[in-house]
N, C-alpha and C. Protein backbone atom coordinates (compact mmCIF):
# COMPACT_ATOMS: atom_id res chain seq x y z
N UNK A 1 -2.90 -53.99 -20.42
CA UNK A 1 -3.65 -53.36 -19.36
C UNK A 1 -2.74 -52.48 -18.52
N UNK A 2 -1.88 -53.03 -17.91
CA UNK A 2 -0.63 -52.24 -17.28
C UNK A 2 0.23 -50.82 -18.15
N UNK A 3 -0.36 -51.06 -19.17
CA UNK A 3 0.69 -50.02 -20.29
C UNK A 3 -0.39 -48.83 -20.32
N UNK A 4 -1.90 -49.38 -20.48
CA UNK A 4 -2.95 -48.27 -20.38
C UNK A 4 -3.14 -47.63 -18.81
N UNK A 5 -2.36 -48.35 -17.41
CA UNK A 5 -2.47 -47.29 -16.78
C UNK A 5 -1.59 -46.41 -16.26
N UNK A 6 -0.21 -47.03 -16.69
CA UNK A 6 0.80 -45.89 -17.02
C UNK A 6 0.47 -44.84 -17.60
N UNK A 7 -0.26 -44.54 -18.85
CA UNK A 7 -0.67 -43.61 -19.69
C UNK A 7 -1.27 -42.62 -19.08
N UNK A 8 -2.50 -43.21 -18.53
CA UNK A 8 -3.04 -42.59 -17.36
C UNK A 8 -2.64 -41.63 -16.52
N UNK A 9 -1.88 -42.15 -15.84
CA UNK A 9 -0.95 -42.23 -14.71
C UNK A 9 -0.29 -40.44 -15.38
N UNK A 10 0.42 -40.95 -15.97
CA UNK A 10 0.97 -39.90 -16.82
C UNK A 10 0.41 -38.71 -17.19
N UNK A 11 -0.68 -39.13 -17.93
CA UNK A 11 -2.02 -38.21 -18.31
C UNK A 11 -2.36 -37.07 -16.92
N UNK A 12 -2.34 -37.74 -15.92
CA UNK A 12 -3.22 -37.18 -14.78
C UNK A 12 -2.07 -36.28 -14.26
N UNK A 13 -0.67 -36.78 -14.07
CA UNK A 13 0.51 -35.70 -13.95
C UNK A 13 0.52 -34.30 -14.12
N UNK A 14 0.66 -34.47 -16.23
CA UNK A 14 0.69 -33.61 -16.84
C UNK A 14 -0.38 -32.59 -16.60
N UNK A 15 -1.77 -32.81 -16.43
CA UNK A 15 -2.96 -32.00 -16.48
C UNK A 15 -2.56 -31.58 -14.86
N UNK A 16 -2.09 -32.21 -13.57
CA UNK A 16 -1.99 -31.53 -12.18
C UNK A 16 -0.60 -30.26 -12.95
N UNK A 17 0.67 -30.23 -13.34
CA UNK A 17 1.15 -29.89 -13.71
C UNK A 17 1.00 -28.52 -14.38
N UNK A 18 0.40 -28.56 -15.35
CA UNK A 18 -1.11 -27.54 -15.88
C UNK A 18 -1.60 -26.88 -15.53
N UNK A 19 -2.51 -27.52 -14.80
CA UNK A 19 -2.98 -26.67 -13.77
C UNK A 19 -2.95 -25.79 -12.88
N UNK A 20 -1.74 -26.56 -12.20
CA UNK A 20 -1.17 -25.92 -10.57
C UNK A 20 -0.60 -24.39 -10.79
N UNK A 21 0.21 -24.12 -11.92
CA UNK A 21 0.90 -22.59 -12.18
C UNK A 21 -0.30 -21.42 -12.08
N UNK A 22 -1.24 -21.64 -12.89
CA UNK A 22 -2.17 -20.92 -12.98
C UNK A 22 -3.18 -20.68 -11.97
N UNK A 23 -3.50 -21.02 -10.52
CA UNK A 23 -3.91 -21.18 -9.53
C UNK A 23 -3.00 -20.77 -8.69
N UNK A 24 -1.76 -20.92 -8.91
CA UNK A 24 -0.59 -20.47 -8.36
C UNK A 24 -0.46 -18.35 -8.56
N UNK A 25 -0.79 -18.23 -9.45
CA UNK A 25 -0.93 -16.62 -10.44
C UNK A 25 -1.71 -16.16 -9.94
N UNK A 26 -3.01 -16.49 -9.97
CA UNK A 26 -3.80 -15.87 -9.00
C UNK A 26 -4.17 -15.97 -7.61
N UNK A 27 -3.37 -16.92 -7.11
CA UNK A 27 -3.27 -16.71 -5.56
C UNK A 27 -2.38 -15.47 -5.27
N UNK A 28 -1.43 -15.48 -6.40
CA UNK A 28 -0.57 -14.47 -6.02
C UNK A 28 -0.80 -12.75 -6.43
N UNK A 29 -1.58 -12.46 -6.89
CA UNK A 29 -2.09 -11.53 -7.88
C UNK A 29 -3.59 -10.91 -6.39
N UNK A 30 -3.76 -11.97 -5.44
CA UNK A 30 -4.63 -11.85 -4.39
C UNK A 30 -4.14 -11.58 -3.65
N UNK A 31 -2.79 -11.96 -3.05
CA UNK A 31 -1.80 -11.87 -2.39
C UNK A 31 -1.15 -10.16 -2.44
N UNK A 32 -0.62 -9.72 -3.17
CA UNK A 32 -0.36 -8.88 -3.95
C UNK A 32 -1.67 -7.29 -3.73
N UNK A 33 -2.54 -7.99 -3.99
CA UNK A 33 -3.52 -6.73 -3.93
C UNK A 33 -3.55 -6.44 -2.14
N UNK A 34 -3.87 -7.34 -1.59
CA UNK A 34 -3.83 -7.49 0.11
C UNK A 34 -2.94 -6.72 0.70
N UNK A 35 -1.87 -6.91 -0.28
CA UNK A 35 -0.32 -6.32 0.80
C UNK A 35 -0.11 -4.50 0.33
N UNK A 36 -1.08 -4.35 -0.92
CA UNK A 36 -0.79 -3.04 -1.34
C UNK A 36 -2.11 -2.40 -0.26
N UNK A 37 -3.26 -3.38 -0.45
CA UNK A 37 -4.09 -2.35 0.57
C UNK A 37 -3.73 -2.19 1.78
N UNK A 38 -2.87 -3.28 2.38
CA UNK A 38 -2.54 -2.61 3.76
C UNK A 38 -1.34 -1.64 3.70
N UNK A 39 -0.77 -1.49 2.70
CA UNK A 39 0.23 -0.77 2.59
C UNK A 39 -0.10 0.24 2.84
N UNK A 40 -1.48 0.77 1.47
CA UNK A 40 -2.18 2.11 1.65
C UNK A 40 -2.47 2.65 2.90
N UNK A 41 -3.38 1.55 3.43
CA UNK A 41 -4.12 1.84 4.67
C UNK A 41 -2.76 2.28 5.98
N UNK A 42 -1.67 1.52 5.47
CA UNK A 42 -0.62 2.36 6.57
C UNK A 42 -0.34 3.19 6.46
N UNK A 43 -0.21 3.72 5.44
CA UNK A 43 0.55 4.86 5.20
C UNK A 43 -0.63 6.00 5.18
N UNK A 44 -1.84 6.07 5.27
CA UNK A 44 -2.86 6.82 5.35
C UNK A 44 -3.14 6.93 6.68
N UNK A 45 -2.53 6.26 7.51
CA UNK A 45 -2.57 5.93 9.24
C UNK A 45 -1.86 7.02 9.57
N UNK A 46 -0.14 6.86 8.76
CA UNK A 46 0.83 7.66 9.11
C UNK A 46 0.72 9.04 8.68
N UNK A 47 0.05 9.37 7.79
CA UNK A 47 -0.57 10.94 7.19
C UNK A 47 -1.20 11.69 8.71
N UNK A 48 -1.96 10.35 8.79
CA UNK A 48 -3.26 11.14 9.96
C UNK A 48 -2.55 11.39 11.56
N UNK A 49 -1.40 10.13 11.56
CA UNK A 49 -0.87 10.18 12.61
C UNK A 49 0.34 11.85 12.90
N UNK A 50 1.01 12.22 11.40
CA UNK A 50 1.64 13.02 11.45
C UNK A 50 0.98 14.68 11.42
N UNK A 51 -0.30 14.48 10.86
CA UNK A 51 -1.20 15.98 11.17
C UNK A 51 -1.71 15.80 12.53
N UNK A 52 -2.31 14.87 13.29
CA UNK A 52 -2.31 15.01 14.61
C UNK A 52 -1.21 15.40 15.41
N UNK A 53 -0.24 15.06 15.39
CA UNK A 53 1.25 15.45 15.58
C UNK A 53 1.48 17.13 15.47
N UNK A 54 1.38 17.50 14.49
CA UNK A 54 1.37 18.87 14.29
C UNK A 54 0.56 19.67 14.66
N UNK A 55 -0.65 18.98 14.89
CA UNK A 55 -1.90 19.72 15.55
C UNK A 55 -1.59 20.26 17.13
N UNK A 56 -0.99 18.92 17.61
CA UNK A 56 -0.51 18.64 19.02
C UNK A 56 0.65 19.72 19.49
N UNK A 57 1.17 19.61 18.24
CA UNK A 57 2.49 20.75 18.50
C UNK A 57 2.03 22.02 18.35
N UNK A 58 1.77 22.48 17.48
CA UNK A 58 0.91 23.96 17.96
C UNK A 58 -0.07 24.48 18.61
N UNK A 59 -0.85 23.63 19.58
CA UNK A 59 -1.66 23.67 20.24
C UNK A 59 -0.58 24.36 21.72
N UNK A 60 0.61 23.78 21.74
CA UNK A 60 1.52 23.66 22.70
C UNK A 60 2.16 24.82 23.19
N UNK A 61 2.08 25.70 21.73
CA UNK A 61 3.04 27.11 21.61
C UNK A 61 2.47 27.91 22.29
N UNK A 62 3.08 29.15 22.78
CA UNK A 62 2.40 29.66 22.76
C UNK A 62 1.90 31.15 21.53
N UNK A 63 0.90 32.19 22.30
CA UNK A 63 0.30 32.90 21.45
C UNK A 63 1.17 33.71 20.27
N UNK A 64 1.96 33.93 20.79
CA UNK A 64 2.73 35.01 19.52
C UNK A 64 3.46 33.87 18.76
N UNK A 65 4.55 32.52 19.46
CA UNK A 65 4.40 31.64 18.55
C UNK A 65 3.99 30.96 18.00
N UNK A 66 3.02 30.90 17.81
CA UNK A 66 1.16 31.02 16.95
C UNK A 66 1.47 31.90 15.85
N UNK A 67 1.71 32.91 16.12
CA UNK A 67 0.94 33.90 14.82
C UNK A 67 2.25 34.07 14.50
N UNK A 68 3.46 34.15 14.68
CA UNK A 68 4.61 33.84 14.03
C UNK A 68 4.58 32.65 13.09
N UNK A 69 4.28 31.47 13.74
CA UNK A 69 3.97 30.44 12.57
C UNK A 69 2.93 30.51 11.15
N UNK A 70 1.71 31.11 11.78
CA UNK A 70 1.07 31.58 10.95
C UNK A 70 1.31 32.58 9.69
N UNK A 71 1.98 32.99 10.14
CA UNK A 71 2.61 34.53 9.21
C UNK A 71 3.38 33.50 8.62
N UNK A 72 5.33 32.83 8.92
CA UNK A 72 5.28 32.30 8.03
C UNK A 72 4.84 31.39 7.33
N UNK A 73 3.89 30.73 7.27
CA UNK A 73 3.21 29.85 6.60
C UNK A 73 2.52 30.69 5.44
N UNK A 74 1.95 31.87 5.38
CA UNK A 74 1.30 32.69 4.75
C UNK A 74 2.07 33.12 3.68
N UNK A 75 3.80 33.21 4.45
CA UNK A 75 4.76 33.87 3.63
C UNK A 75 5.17 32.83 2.57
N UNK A 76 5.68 31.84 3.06
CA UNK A 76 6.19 30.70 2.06
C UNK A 76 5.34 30.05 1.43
N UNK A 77 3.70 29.95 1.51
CA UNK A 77 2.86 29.82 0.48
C UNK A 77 2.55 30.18 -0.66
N UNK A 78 2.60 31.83 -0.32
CA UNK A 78 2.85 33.11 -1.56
C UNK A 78 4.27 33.18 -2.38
N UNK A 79 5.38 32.12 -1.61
CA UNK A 79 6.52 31.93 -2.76
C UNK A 79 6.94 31.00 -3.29
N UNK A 80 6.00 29.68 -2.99
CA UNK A 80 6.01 28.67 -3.52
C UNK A 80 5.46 28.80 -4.67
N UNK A 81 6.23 28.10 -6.01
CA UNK A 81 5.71 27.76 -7.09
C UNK A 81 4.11 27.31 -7.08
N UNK A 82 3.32 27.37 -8.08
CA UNK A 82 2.03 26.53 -7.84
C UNK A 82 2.85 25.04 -8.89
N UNK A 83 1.83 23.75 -8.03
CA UNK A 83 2.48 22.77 -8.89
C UNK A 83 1.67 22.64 -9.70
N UNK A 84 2.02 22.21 -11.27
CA UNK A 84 0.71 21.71 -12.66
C UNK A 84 0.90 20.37 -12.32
């Protein structure tokens, strides 16, 4: 009787054992997706935060350094490579 609940005993180990890695994988695989979406979501923060920024800054200039910026922007567009 004592030898059958060692076995047991044993039995029930092995199968927690088993188990646990694979529950372990996809906690982490959940884990994992979480930390990339907030990643995204920061860094899509920091996009929006840095064109407001620039918005802010030329709002600031004044008129002729306005259309100085404008011009070159016009200029170094037309000599930039296009990217494929």
């Amino acid at each position: 009787m004592h030898i059958h609940k060692v076995k047991q005993l044993i039995y029930l180990l092995l199968l927690l054992m088993i188990c646990s890695p694979a529950g372990y994988a996809q906690e982490k695989n959940v884990n994992q997706r979480r930390i990339n979406s907030e990643r995204k979501k920061k860094q899509q923060q920091a996009e929006k935060d840095y064109r407001n920024a620039i918005k802010r800054h030329n709002n600031t200039q004044s008129k002729s350094t306005k259309a100085m910026m404008r011009q070159s922007k016009k200029a170094s567009s037309s000599l930039t490579p296009i990217k494929k």
